[in-house]
C-alpha atoms as a PDB file:
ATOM      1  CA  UNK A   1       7.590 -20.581  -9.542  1.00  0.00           C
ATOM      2  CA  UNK A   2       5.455 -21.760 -12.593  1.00  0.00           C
ATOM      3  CA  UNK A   3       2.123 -23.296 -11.640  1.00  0.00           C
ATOM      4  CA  UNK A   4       3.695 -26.486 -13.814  1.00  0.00           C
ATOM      5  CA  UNK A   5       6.577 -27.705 -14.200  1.00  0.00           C
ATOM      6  CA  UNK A   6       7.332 -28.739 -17.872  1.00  0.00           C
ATOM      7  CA  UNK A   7       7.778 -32.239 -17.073  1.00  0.00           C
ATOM      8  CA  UNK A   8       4.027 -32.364 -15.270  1.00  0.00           C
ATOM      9  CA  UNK A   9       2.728 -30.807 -18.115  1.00  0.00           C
ATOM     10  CA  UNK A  10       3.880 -34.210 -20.797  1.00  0.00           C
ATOM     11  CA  UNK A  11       1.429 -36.164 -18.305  1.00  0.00           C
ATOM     12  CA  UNK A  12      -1.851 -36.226 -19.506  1.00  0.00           C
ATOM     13  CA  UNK A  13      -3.429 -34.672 -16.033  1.00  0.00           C
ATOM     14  CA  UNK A  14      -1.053 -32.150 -16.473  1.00  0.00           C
ATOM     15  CA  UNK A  15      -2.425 -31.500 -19.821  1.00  0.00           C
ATOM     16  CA  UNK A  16      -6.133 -31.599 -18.730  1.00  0.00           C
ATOM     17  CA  UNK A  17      -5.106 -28.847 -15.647  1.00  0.00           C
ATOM     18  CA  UNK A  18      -3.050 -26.758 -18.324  1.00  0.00           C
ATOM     19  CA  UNK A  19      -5.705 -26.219 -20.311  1.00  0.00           C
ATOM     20  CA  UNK A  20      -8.422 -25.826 -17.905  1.00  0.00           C
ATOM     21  CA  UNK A  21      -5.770 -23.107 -16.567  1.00  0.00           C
ATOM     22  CA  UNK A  22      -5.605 -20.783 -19.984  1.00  0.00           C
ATOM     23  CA  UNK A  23      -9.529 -21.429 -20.057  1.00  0.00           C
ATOM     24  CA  UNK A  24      -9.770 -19.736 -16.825  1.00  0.00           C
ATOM     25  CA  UNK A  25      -7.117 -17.195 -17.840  1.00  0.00           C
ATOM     26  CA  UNK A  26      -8.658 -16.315 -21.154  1.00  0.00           C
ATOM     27  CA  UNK A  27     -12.467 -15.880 -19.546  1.00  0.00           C
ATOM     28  CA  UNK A  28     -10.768 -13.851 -16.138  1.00  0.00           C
ATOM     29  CA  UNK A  29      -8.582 -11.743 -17.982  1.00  0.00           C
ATOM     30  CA  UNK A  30     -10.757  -9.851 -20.638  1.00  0.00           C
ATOM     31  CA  UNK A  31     -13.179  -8.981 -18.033  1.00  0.00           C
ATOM     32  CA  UNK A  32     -10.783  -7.867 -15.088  1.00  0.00           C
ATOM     33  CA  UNK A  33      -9.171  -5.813 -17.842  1.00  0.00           C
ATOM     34  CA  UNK A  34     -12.218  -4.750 -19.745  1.00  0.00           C
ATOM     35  CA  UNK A  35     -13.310  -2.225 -17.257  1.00  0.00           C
ATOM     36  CA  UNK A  36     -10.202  -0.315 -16.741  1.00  0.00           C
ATOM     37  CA  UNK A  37      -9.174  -0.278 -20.392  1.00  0.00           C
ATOM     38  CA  UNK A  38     -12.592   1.871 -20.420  1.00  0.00           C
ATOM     39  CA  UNK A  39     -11.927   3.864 -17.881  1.00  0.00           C
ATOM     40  CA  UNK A  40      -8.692   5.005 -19.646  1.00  0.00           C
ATOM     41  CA  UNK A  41     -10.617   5.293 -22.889  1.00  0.00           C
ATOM     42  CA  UNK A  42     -13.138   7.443 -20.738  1.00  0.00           C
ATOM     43  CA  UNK A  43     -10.539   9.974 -20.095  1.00  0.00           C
ATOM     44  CA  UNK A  44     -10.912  11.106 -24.160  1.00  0.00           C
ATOM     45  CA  UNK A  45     -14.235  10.881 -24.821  1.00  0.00           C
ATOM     46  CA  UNK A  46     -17.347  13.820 -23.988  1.00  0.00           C
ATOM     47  CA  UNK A  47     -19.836  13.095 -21.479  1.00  0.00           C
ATOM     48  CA  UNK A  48     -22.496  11.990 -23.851  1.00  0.00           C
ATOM     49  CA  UNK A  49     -20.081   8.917 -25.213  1.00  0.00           C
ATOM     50  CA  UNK A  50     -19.007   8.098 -21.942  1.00  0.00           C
ATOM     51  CA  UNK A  51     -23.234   7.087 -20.948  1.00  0.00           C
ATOM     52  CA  UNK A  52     -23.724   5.382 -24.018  1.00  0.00           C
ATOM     53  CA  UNK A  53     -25.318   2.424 -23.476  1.00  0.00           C
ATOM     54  CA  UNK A  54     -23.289  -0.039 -25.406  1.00  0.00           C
ATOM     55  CA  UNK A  55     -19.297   0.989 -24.333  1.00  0.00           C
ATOM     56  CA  UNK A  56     -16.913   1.687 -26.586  1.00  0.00           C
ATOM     57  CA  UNK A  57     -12.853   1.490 -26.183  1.00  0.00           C
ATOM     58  CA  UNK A  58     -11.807   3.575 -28.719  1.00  0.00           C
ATOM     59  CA  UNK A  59     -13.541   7.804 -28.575  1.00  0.00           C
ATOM     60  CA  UNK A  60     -15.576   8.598 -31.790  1.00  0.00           C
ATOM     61  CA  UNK A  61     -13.892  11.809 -31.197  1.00  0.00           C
ATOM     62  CA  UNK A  62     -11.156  12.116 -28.998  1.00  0.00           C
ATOM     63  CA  UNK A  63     -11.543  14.929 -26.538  1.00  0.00           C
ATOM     64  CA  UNK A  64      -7.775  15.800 -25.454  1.00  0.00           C
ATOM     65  CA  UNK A  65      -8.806  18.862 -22.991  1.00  0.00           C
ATOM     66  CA  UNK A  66     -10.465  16.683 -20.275  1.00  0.00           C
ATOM     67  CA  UNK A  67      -6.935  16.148 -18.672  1.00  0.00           C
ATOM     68  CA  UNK A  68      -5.185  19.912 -18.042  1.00  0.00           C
ATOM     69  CA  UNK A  69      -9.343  20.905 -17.407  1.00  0.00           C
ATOM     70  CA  UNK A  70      -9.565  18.329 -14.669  1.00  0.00           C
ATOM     71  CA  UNK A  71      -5.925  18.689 -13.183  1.00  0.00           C
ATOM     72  CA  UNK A  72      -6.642  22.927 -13.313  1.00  0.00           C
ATOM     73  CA  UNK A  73     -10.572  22.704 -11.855  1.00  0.00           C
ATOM     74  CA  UNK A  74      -9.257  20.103  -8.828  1.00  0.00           C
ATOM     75  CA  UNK A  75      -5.865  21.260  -8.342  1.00  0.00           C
ATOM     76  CA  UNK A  76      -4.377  17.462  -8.374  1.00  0.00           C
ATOM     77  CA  UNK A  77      -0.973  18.091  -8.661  1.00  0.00           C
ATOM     78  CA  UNK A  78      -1.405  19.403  -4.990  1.00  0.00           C
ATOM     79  CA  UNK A  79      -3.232  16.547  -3.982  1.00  0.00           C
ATOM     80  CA  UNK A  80      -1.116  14.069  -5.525  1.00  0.00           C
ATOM     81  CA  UNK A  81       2.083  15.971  -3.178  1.00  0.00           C
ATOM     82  CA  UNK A  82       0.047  15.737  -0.273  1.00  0.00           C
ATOM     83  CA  UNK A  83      -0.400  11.782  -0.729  1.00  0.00           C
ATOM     84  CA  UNK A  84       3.390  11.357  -1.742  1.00  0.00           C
ATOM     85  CA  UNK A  85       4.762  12.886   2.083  1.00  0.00           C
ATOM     86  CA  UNK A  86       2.235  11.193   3.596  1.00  0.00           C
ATOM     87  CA  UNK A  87       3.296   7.769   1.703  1.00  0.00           C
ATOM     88  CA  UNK A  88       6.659   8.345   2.125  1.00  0.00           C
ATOM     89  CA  UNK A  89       6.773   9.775   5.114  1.00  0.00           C
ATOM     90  CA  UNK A  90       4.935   6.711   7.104  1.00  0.00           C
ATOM     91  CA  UNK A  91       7.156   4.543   5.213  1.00  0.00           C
ATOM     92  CA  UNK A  92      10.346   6.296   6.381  1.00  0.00           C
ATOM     93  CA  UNK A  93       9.010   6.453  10.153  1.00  0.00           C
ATOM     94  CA  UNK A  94       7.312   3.157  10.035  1.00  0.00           C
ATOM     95  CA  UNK A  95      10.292   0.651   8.744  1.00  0.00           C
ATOM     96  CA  UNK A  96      12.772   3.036  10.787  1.00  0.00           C
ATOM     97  CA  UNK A  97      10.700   1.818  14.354  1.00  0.00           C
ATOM     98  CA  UNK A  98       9.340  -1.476  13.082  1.00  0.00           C
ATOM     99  CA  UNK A  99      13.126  -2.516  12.497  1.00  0.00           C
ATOM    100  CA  UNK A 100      14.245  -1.779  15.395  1.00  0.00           C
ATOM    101  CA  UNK A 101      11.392  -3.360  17.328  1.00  0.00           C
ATOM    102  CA  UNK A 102      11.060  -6.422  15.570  1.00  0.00           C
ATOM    103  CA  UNK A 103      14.899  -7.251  16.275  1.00  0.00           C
ATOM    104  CA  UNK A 104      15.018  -6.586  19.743  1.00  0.00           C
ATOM    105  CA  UNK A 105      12.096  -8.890  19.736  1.00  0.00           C
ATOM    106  CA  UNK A 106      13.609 -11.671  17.220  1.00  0.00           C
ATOM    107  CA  UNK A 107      16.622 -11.610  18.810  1.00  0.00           C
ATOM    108  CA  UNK A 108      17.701  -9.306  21.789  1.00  0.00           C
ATOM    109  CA  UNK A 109      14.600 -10.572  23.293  1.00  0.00           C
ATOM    110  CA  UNK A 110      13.946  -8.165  26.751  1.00  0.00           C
ATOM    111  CA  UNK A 111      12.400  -9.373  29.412  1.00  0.00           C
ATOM    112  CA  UNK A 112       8.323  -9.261  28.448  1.00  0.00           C
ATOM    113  CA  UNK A 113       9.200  -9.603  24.740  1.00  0.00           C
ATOM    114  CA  UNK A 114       6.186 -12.123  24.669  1.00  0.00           C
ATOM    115  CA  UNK A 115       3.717  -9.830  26.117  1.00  0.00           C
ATOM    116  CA  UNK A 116       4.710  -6.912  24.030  1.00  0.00           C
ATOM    117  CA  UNK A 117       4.632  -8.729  21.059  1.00  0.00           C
ATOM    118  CA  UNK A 118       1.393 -10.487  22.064  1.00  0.00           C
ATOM    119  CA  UNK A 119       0.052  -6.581  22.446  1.00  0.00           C
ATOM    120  CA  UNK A 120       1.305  -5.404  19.016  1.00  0.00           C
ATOM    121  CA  UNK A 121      -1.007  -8.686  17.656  1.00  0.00           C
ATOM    122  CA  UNK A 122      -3.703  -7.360  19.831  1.00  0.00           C
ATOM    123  CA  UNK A 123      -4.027  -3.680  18.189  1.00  0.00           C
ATOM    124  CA  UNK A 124      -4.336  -6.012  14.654  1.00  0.00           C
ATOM    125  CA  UNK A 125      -7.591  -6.863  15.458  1.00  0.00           C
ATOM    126  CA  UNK A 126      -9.194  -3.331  15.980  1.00  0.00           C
ATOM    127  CA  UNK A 127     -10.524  -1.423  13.609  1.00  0.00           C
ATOM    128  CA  UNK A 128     -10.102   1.717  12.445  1.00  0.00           C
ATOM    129  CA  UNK A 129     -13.269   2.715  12.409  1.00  0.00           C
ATOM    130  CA  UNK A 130     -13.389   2.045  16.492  1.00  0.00           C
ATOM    131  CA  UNK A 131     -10.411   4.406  16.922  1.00  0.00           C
ATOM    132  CA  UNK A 132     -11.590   7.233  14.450  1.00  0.00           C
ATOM    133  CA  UNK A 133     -12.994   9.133  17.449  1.00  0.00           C
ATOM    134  CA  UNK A 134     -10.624   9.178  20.258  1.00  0.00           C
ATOM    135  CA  UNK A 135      -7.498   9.433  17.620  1.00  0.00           C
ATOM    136  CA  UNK A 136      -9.663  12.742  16.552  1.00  0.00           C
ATOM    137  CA  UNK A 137      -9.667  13.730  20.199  1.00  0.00           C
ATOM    138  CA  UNK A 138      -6.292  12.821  21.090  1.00  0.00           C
ATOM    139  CA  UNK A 139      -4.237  15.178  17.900  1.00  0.00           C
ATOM    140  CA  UNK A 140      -7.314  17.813  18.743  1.00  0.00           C
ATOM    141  CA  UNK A 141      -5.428  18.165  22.024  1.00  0.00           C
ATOM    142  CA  UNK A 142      -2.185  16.405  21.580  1.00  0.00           C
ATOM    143  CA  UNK A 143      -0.683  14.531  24.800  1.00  0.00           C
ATOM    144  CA  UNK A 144      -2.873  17.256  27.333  1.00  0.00           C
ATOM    145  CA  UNK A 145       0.322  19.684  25.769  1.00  0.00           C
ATOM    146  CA  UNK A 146      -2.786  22.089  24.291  1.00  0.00           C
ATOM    147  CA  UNK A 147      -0.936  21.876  20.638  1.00  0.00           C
ATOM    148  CA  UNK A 148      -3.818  20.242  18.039  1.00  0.00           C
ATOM    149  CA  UNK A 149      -2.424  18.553  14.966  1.00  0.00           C
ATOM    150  CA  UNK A 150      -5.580  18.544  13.432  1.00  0.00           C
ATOM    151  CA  UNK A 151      -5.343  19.459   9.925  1.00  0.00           C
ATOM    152  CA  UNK A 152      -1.557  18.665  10.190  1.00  0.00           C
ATOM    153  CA  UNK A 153       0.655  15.865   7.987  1.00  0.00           C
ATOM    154  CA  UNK A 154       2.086  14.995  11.849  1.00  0.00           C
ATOM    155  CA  UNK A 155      -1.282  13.493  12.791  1.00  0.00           C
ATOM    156  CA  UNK A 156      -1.552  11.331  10.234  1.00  0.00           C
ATOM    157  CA  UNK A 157       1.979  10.188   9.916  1.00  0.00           C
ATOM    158  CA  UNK A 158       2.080   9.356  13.175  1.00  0.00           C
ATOM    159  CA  UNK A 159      -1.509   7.550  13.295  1.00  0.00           C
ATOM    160  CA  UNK A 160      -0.244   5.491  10.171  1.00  0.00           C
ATOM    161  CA  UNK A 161       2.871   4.578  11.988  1.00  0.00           C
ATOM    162  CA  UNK A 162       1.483   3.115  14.450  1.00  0.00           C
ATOM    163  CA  UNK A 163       0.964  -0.561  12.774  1.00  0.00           C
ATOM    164  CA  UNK A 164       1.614  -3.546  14.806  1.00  0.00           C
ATOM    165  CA  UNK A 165       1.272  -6.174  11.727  1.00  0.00           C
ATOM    166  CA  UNK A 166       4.708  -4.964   9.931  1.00  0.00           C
ATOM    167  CA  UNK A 167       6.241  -5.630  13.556  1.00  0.00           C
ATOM    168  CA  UNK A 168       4.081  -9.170  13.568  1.00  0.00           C
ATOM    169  CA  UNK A 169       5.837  -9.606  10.114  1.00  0.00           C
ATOM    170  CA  UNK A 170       9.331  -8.632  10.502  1.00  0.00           C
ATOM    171  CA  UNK A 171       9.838 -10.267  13.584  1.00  0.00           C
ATOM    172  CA  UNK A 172       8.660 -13.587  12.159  1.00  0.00           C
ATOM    173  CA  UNK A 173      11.210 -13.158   9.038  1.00  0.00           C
ATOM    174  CA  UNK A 174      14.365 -12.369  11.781  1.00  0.00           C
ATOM    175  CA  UNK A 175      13.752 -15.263  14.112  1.00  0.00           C
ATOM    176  CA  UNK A 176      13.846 -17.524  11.067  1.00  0.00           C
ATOM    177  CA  UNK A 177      17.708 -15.695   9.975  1.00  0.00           C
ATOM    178  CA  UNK A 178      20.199 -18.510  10.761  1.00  0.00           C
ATOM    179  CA  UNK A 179      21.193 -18.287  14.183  1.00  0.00           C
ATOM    180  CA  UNK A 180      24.716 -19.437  13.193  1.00  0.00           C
ATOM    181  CA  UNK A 181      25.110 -16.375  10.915  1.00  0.00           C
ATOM    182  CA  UNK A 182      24.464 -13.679  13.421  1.00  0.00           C
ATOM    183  CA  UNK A 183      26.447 -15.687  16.004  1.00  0.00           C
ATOM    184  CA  UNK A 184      29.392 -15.536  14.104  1.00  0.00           C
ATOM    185  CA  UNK A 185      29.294 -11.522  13.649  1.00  0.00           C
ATOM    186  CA  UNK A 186      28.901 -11.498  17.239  1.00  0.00           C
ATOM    187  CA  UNK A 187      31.741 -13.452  18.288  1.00  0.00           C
ATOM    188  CA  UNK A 188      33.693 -11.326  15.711  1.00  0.00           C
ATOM    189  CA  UNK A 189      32.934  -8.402  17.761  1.00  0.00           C
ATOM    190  CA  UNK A 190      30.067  -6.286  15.907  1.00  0.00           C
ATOM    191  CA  UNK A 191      27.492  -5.200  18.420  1.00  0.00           C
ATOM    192  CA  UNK A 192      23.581  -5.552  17.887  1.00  0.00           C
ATOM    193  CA  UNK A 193      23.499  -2.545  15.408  1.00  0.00           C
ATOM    194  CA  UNK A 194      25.992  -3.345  13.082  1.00  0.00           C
ATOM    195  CA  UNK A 195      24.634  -7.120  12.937  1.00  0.00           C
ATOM    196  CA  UNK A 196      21.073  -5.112  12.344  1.00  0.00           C
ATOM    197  CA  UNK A 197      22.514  -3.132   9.708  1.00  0.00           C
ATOM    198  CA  UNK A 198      25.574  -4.981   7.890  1.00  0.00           C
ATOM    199  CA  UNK A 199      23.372  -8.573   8.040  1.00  0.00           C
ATOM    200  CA  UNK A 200      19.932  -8.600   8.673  1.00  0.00           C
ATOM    201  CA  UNK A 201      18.626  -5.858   7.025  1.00  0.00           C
ATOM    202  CA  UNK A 202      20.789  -6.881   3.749  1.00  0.00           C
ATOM    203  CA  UNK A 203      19.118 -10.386   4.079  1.00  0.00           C
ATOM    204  CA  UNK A 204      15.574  -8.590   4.230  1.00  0.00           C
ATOM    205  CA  UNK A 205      15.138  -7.145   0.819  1.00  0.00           C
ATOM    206  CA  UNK A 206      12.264  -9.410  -0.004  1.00  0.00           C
ATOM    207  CA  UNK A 207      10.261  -8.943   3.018  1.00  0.00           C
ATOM    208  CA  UNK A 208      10.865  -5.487   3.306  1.00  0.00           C
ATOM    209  CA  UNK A 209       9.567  -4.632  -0.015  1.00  0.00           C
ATOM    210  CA  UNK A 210       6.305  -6.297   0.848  1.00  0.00           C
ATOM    211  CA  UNK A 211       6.405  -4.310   4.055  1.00  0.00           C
ATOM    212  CA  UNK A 212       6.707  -0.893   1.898  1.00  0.00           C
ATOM    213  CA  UNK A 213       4.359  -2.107  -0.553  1.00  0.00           C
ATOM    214  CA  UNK A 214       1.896  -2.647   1.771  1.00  0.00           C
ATOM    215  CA  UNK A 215       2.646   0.560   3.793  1.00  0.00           C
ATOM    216  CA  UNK A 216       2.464   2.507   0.523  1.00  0.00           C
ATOM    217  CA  UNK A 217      -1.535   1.049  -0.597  1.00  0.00           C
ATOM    218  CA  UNK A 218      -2.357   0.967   2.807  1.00  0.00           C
ATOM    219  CA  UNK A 219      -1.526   4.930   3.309  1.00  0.00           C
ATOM    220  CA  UNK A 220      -2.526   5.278  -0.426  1.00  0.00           C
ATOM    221  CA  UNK A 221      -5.615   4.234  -0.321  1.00  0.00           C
ATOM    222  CA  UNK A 222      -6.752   5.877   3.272  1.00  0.00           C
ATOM    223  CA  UNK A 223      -9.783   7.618   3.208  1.00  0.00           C
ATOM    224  CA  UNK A 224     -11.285   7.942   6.610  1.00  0.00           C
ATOM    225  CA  UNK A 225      -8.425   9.510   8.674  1.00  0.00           C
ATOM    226  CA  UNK A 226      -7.648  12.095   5.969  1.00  0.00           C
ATOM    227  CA  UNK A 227     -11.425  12.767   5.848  1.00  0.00           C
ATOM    228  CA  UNK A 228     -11.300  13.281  10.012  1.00  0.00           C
ATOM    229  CA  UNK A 229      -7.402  14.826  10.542  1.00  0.00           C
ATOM    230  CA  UNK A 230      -7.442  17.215   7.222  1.00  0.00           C
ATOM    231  CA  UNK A 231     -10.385  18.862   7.028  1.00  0.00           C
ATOM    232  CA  UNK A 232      -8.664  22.154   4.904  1.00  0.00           C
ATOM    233  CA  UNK A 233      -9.164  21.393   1.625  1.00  0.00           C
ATOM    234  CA  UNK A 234      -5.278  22.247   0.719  1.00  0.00           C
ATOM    235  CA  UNK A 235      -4.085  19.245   2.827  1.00  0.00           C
ATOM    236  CA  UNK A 236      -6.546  16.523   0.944  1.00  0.00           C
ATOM    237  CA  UNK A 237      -4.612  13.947  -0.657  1.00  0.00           C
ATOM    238  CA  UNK A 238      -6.071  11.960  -3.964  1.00  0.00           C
ATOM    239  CA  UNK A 239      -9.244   9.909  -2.442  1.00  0.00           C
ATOM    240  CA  UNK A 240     -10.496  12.903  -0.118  1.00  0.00           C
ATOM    241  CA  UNK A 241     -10.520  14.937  -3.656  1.00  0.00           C
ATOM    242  CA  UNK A 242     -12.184  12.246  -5.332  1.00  0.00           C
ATOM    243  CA  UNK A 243     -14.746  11.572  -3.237  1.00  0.00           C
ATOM    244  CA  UNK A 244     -15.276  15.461  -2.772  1.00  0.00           C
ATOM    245  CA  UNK A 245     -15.494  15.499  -6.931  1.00  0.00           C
ATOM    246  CA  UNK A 246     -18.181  12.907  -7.094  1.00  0.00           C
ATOM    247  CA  UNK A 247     -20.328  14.671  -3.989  1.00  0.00           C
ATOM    248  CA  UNK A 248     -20.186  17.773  -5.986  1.00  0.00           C
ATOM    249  CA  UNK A 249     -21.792  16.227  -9.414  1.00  0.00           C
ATOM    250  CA  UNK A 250     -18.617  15.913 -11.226  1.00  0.00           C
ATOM    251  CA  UNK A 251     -18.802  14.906 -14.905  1.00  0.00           C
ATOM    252  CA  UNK A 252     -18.229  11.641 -15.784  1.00  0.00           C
ATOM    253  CA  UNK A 253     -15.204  12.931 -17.937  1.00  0.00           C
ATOM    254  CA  UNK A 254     -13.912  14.352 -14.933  1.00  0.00           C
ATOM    255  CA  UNK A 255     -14.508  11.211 -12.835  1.00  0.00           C
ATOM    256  CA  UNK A 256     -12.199   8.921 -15.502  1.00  0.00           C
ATOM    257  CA  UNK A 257      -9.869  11.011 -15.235  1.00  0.00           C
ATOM    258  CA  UNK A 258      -9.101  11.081 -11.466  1.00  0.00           C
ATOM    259  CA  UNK A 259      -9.626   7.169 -11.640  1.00  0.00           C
ATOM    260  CA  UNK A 260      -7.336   6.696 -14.184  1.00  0.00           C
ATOM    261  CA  UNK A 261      -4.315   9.379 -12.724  1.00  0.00           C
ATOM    262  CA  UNK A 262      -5.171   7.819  -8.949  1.00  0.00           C
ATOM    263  CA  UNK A 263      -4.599   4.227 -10.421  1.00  0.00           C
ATOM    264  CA  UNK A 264      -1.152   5.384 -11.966  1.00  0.00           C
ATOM    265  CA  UNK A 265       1.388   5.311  -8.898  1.00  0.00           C
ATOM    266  CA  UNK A 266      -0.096   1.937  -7.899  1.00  0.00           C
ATOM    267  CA  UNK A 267       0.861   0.447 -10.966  1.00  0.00           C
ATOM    268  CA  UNK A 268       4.601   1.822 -10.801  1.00  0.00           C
ATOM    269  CA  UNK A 269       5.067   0.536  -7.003  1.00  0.00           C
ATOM    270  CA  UNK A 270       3.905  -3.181  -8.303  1.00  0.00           C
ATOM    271  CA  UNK A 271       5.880  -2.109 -11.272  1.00  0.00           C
ATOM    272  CA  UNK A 272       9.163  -1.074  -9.342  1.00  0.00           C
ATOM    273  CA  UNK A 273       8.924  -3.985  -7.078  1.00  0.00           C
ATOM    274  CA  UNK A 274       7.800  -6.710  -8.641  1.00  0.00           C
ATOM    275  CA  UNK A 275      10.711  -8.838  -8.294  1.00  0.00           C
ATOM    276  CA  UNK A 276      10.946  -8.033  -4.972  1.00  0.00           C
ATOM    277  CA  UNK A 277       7.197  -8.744  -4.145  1.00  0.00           C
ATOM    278  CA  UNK A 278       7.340 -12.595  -5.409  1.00  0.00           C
ATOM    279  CA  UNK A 279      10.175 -13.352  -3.469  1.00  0.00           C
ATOM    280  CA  UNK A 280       9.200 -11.726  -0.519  1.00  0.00           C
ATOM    281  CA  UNK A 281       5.668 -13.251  -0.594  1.00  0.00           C
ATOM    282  CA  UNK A 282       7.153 -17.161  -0.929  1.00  0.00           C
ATOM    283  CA  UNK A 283       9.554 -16.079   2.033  1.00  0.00           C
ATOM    284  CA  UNK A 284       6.978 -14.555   4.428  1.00  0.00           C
ATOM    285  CA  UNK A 285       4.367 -17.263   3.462  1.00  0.00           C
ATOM    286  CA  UNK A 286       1.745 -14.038   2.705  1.00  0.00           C
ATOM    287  CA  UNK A 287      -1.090 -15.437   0.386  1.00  0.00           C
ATOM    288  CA  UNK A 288      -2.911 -12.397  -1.584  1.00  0.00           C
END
């Protein structure tokens, strides 16, 4: 939905908050873009360009090398996998358990649905920096069973699954499905699954594209757990190997381009799900 309307905009206070809007737009813009547009350019220049002090966009002399060195010297290809099953691995597990809890608690509703929603809300408002620790100590010896998943995709997939604000979400978006809707399918004879599967979840689109949006930058964009659970260096995933780069005096070449190449699936999720996103967002009531 436009910020205006084309009839408020004939008014003249329309007008007046039009063009104080592309002021705004025209100042914010240049310099939220500025910096990354450098950071690309980075990518092609030489150290010594790069630390000049006034910037430049466009390389004196491109330097086309900096990408295969950096990819060869910090293996990122590897890295980059090791992000992807984690990503899409949480996703898969995550929506697969958050579905089925949110509907029993939308709209099978057990006995002590409250409470156990009310406890999902309650593990929202630690930290992960609280539960760093004893997570650490639990996959060291998983369950008393002896087995450690340290260093293991299965300790982080399972510590990322564990996130009781897409529950919190989705179980707000199915208790506001029309009643009548799901009735109906139920009188017809379809049992809780196939209403789950042949109604809801084709009603959910928006919100669950926000829900694997969020899953995806929030996995994406981990740092501490993969610092604690993978401590091998051939299980890092993208920010472990940046931060490693930077701690071990990488060039500033270097540095663009793991920026630029970590910044890269980001932009194709919004990309990909764009549509999705805005819908989603004015459905859910979610304010970024």
């Amino acid at each position: 939905m436009a910020a205006l309307q084309p009839v408020e905009r004939k008014s003249r206070r329309g007008k007046i908050t039009y063009a104080v809007i592309l002021t705004i737009l025209a100042i914010g813009i240049p310099l939220q873009v500025f910096p990354y547009l450098w950071m690309v350019s980075g990518v092609f220049k030489n150290n010594r360009e790069i630390m000049r002090a006034v910037p430049s966009l466009i390389p004196a002399t491109p330097v086309f090398d900096n990408i295969p060195k950096a990819f060869a010297k910090y293996n990122l290809l590897a890295n980059f996998a090791n992000t992807m099953i984690l990503c899409f691995g949480t996703i898969l597990i995550q929506c697969t358990i958050s579905i089925l809890a949110a509907y029993a608690l939308a709209n099978l509703k057990p006995r002590g649905s409250k409470y156990v929603l009310l406890f999902f809300i309650g593990t929202m408002m630690i930290n992960e920096q609280a539960i760093a620790i004893p997570s650490y100590l639990m996959f060291q010896n998983f369950l008393g069973s002896g087995v450690s998943l340290i260093n293991s995709f299965w300790s982080l997939l399972l510590a990322f699954s564990a996130w009781g604000w897409v529950i919190f979400l989705l179980r707000g978006f199915f208790t506001g499905l029309p009643s009548d809707l799901l009735e109906s399918a139920r009188i017809d004879g379809a049992g809780a699954l196939t209403v789950l599967t042949s109604i809801v979840l084709p009603l959910s689109k928006p919100v669950l594209a926000v829900v694997i949006l969020n899953t995806f930058m929030a996995v994406y964009n981990q740092f501490l757990f993969p610092l604690i659970l993978l401590p091998e260096s051939d299980k890092w995933t993208i920010m472990i190997r940046i931060y490693a780069a930077q701690r071990g005096s990488a060039s500033w070449n270097d540095s663009m381009v793991l920026l630029t190449f970590s910044t890269i699936p980001v932009l194709i999720a919004y990309l990909l799900a764009q549509k999705n996103i805005v819908q989603g967002i004015s459905m859910t009531g979610l304010k970024g």
